[in-house]
N, C-alpha and C. Protein backbone atom coordinates (compact mmCIF):
# COMPACT_ATOMS: atom_id res chain seq x y z
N UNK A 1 0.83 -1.19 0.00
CA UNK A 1 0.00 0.00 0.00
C UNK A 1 0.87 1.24 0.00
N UNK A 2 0.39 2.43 -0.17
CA UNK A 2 0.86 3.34 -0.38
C UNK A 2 1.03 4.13 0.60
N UNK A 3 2.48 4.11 1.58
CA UNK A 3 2.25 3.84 2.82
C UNK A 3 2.81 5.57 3.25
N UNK A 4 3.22 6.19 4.58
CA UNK A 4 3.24 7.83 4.84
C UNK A 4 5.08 7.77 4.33
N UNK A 5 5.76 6.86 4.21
CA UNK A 5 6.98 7.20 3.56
C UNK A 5 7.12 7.30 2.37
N UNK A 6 5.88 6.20 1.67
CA UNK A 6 6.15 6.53 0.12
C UNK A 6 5.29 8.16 0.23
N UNK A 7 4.39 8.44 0.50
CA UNK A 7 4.02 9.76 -0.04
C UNK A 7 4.87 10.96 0.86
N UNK A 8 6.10 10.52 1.39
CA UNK A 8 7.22 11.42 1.56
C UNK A 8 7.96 11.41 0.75
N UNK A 9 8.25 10.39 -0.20
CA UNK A 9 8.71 10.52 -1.22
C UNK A 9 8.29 11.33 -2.47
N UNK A 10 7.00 10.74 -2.41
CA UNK A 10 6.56 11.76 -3.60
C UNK A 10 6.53 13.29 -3.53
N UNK A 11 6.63 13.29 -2.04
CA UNK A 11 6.40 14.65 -2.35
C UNK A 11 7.80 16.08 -2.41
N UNK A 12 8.75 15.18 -2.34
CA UNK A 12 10.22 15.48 -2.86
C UNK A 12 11.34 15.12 -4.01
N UNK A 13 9.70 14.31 -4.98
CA UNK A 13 10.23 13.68 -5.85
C UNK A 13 10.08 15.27 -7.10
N UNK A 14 11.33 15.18 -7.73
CA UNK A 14 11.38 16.17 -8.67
C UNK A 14 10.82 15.61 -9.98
N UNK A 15 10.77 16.77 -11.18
CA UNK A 15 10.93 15.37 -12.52
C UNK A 15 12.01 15.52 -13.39
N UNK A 16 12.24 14.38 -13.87
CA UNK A 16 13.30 14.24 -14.87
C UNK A 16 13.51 15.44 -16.11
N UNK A 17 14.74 15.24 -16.44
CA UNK A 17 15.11 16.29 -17.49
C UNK A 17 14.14 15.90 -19.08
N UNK A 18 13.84 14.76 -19.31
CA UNK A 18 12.85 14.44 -19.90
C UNK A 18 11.31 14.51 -19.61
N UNK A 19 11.17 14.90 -18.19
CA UNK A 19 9.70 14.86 -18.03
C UNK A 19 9.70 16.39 -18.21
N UNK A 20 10.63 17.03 -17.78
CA UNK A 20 10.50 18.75 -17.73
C UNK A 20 10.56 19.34 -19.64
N UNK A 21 11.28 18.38 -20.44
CA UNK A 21 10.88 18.97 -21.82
C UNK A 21 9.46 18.68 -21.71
N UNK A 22 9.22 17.41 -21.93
CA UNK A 22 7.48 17.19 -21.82
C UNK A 22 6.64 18.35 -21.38
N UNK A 23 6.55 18.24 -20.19
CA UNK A 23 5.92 19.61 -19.96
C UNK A 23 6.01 20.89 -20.47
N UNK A 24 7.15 21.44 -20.81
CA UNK A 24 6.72 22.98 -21.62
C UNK A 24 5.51 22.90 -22.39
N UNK A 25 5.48 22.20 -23.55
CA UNK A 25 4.07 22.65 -24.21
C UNK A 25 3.14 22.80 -23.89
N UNK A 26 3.06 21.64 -22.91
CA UNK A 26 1.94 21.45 -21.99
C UNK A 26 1.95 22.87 -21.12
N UNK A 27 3.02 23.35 -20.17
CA UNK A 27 2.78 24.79 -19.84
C UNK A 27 2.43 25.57 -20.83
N UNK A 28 2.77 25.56 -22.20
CA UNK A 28 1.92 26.75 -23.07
C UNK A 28 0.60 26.74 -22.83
N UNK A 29 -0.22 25.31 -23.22
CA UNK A 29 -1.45 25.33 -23.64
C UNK A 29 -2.09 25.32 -22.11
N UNK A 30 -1.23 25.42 -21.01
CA UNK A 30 -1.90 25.39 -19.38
C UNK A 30 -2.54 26.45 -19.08
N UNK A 31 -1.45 27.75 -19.57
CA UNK A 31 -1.60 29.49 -19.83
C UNK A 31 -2.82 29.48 -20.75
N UNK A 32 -2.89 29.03 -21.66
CA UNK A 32 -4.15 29.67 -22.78
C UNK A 32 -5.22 28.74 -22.69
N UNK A 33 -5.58 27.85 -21.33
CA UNK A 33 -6.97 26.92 -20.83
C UNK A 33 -8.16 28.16 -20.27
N UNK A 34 -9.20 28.30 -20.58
CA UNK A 34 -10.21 28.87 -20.19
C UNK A 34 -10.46 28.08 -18.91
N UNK A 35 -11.16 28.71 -18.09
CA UNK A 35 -11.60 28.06 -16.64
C UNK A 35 -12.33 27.09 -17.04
N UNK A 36 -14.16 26.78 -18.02
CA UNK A 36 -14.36 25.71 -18.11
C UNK A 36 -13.66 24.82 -19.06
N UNK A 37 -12.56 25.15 -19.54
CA UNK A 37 -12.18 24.09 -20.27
C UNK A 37 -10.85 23.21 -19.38
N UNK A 38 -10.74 23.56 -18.09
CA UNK A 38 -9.30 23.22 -17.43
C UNK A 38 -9.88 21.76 -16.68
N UNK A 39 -10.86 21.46 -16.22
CA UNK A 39 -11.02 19.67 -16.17
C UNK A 39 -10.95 18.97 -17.14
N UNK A 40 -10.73 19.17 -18.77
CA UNK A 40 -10.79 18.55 -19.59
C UNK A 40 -9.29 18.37 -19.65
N UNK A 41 -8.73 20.24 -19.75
CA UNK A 41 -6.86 20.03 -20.08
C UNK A 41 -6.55 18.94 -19.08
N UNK A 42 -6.49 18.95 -17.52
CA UNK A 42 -6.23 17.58 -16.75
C UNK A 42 -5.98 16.88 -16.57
N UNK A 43 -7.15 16.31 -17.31
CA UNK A 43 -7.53 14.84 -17.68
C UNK A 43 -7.21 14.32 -18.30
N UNK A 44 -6.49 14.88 -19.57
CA UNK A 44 -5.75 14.74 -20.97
C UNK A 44 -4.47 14.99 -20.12
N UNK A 45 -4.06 15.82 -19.93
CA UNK A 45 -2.36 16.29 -19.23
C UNK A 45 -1.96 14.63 -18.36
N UNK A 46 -3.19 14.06 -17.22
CA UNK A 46 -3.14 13.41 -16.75
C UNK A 46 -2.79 11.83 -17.32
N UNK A 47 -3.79 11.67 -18.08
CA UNK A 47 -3.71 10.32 -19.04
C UNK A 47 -2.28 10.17 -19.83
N UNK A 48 -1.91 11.61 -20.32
CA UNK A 48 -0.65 11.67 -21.43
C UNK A 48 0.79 11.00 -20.59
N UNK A 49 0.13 11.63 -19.11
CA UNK A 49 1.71 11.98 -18.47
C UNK A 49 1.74 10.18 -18.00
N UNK A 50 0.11 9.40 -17.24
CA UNK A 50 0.41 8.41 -17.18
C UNK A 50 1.24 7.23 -18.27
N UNK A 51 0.64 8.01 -19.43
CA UNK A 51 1.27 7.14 -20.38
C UNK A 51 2.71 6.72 -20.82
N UNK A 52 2.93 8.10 -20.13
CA UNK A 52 4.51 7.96 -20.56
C UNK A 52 5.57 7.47 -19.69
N UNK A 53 4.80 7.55 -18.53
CA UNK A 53 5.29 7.26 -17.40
C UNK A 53 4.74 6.47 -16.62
N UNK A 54 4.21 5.68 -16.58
CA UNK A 54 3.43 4.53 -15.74
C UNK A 54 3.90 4.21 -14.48
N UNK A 55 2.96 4.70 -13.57
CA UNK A 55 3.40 4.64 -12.35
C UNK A 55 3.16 2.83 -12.25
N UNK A 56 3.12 2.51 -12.25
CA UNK A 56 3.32 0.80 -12.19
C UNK A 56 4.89 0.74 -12.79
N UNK A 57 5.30 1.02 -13.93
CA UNK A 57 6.58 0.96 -13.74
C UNK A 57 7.45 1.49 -12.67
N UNK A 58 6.76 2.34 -11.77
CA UNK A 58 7.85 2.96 -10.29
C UNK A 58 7.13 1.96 -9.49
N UNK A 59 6.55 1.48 -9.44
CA UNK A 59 6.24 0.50 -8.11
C UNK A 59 6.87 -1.19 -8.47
N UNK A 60 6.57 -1.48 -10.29
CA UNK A 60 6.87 -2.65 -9.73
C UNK A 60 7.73 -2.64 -10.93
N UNK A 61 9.07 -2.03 -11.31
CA UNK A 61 9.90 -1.95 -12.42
C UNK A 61 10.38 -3.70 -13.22
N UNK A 62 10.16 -4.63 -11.76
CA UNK A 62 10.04 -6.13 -12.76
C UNK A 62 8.73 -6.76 -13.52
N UNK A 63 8.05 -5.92 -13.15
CA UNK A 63 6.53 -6.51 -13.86
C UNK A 63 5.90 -5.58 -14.98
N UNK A 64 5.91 -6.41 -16.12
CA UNK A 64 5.38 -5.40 -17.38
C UNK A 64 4.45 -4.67 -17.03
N UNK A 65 3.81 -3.64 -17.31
CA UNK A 65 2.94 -2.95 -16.94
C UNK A 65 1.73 -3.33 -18.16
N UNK A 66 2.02 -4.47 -18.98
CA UNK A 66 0.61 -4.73 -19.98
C UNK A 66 0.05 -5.73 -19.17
N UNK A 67 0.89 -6.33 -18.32
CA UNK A 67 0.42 -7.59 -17.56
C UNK A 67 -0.73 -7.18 -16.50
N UNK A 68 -1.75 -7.87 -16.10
CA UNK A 68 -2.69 -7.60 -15.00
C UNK A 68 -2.04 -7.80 -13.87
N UNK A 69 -2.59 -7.18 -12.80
CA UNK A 69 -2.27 -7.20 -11.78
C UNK A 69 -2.94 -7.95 -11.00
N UNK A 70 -2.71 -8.32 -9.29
CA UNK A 70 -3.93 -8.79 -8.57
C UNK A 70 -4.73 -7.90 -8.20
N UNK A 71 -5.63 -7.89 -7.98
CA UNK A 71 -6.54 -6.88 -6.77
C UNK A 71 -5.53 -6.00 -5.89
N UNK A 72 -4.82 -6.45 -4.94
CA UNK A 72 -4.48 -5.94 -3.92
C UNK A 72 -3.52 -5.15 -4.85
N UNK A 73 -2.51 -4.90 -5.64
CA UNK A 73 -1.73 -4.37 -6.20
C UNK A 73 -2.25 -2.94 -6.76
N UNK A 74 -3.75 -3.30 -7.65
CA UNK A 74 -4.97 -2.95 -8.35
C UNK A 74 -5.15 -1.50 -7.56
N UNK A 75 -5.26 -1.58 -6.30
CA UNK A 75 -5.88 -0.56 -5.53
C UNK A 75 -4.55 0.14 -4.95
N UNK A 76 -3.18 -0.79 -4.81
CA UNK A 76 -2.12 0.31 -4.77
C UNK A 76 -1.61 1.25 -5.41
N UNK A 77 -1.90 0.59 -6.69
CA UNK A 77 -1.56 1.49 -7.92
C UNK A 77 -2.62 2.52 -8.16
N UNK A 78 -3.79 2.53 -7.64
CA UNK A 78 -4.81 3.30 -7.97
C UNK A 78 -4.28 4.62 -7.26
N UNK A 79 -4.39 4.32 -5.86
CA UNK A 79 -3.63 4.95 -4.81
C UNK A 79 -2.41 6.11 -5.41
N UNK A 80 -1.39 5.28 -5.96
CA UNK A 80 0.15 5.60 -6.24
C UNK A 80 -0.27 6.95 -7.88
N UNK A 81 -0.94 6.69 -8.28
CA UNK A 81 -1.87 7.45 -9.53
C UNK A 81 -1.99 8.37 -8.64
N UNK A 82 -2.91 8.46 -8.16
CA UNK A 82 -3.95 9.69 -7.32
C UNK A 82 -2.43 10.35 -6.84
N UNK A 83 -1.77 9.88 -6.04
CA UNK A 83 -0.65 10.86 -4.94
C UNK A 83 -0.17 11.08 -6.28
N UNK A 84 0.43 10.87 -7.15
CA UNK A 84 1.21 11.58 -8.36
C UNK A 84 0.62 12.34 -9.41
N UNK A 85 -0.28 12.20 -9.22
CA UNK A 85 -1.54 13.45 -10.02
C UNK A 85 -1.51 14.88 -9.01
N UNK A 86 -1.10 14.52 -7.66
CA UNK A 86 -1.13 15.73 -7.39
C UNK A 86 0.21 16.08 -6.50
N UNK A 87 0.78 15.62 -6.70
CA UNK A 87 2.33 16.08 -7.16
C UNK A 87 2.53 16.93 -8.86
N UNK A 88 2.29 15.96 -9.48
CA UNK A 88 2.14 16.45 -10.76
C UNK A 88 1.41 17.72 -11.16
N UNK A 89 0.14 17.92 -10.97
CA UNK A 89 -0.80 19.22 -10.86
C UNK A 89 -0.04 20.68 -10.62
N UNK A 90 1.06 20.17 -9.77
CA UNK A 90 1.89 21.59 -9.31
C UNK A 90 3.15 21.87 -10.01
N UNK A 91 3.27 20.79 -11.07
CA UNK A 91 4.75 20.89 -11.92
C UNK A 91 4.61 22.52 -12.72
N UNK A 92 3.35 22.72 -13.26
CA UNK A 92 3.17 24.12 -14.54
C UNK A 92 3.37 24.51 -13.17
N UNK A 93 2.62 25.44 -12.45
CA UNK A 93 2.84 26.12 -11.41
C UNK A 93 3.92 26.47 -11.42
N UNK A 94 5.05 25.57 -10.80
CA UNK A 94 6.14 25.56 -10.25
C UNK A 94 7.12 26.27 -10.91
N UNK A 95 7.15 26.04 -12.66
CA UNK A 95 7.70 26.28 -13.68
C UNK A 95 7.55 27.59 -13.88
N UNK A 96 6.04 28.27 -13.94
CA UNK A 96 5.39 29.58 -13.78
C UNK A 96 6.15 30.25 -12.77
N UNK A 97 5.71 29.87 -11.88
CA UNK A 97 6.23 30.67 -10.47
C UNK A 97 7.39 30.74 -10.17
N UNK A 98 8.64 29.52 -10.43
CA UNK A 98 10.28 29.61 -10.55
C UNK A 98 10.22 29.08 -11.30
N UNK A 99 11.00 29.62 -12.31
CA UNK A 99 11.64 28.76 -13.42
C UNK A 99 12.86 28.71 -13.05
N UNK A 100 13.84 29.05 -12.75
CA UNK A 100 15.22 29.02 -12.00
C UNK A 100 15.34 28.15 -11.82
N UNK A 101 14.49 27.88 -10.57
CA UNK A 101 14.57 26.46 -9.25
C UNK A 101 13.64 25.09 -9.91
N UNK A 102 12.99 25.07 -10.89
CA UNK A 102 11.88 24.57 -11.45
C UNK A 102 12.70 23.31 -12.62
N UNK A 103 13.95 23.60 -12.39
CA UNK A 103 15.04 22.74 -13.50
C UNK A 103 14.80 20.98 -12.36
N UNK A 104 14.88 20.21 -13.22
CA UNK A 104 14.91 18.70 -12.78
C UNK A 104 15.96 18.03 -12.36
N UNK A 105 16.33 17.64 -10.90
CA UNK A 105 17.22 17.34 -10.58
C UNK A 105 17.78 15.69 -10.42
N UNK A 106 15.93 14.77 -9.71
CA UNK A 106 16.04 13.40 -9.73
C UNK A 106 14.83 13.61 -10.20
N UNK A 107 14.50 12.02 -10.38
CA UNK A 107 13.51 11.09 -10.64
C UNK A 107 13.15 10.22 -11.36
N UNK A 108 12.24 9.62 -12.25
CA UNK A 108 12.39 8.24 -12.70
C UNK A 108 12.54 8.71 -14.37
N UNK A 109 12.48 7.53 -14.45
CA UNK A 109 12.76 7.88 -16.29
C UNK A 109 12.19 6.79 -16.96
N UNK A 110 11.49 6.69 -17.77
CA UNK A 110 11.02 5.74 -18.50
C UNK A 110 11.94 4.46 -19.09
N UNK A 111 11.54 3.55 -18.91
CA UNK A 111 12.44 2.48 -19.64
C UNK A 111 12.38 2.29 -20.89
């Protein structure tokens, strides 16, 4: 489960020099989202970023991530999603607000 050390982790987890190109565009089109259209940007930002990055590959880097899981795994990973969606949520922000300090120092990288 997704236990109070892993979400100490996440929440000092930076992103990669590859996740931070990713994101610029995505900060363009973050700036030019209308208020009702920003649960849609999200949701899309959200799905894209899972895709590229599958948090099942940070939890279980020996198990394919096309493979099913059990149940109990099922609901960790659900879990491990949710805490990195909102870690994630604050990356444009961050970038906005410092760009200086906003450069990528650790974190995972896609295989």
């Amino acid at each position: 489960m997704c236990t109070e050390k892993s979400h100490g982790q996440m929440e000092k987890w930076q992103p990669t020099q590859e996740q931070h190109t990713w994101l610029m565009p995505h900060l363009t089109k973050f700036r030019q989202v209308k208020c009702d259209n920003e649960p849609a940007f999200w949701a899309q930002f959200y799905r894209e970023w899972l895709e590229s990055w599958p948090e099942q590959d940070i939890l279980w880097p020996d198990h394919p991530a096309e493979d099913e899981l059990p149940q109990g795994q099922e609901k960790e990973l659900h879990l491990a999603e949710k805490a990195r969606k909102q870690v994630v949520v604050g990356l444009p922000m961050d970038i906005v607000l410092h760009p200086a300090t906003s450069m990528p120092t650790t974190g995972h990288t896609r295989k």
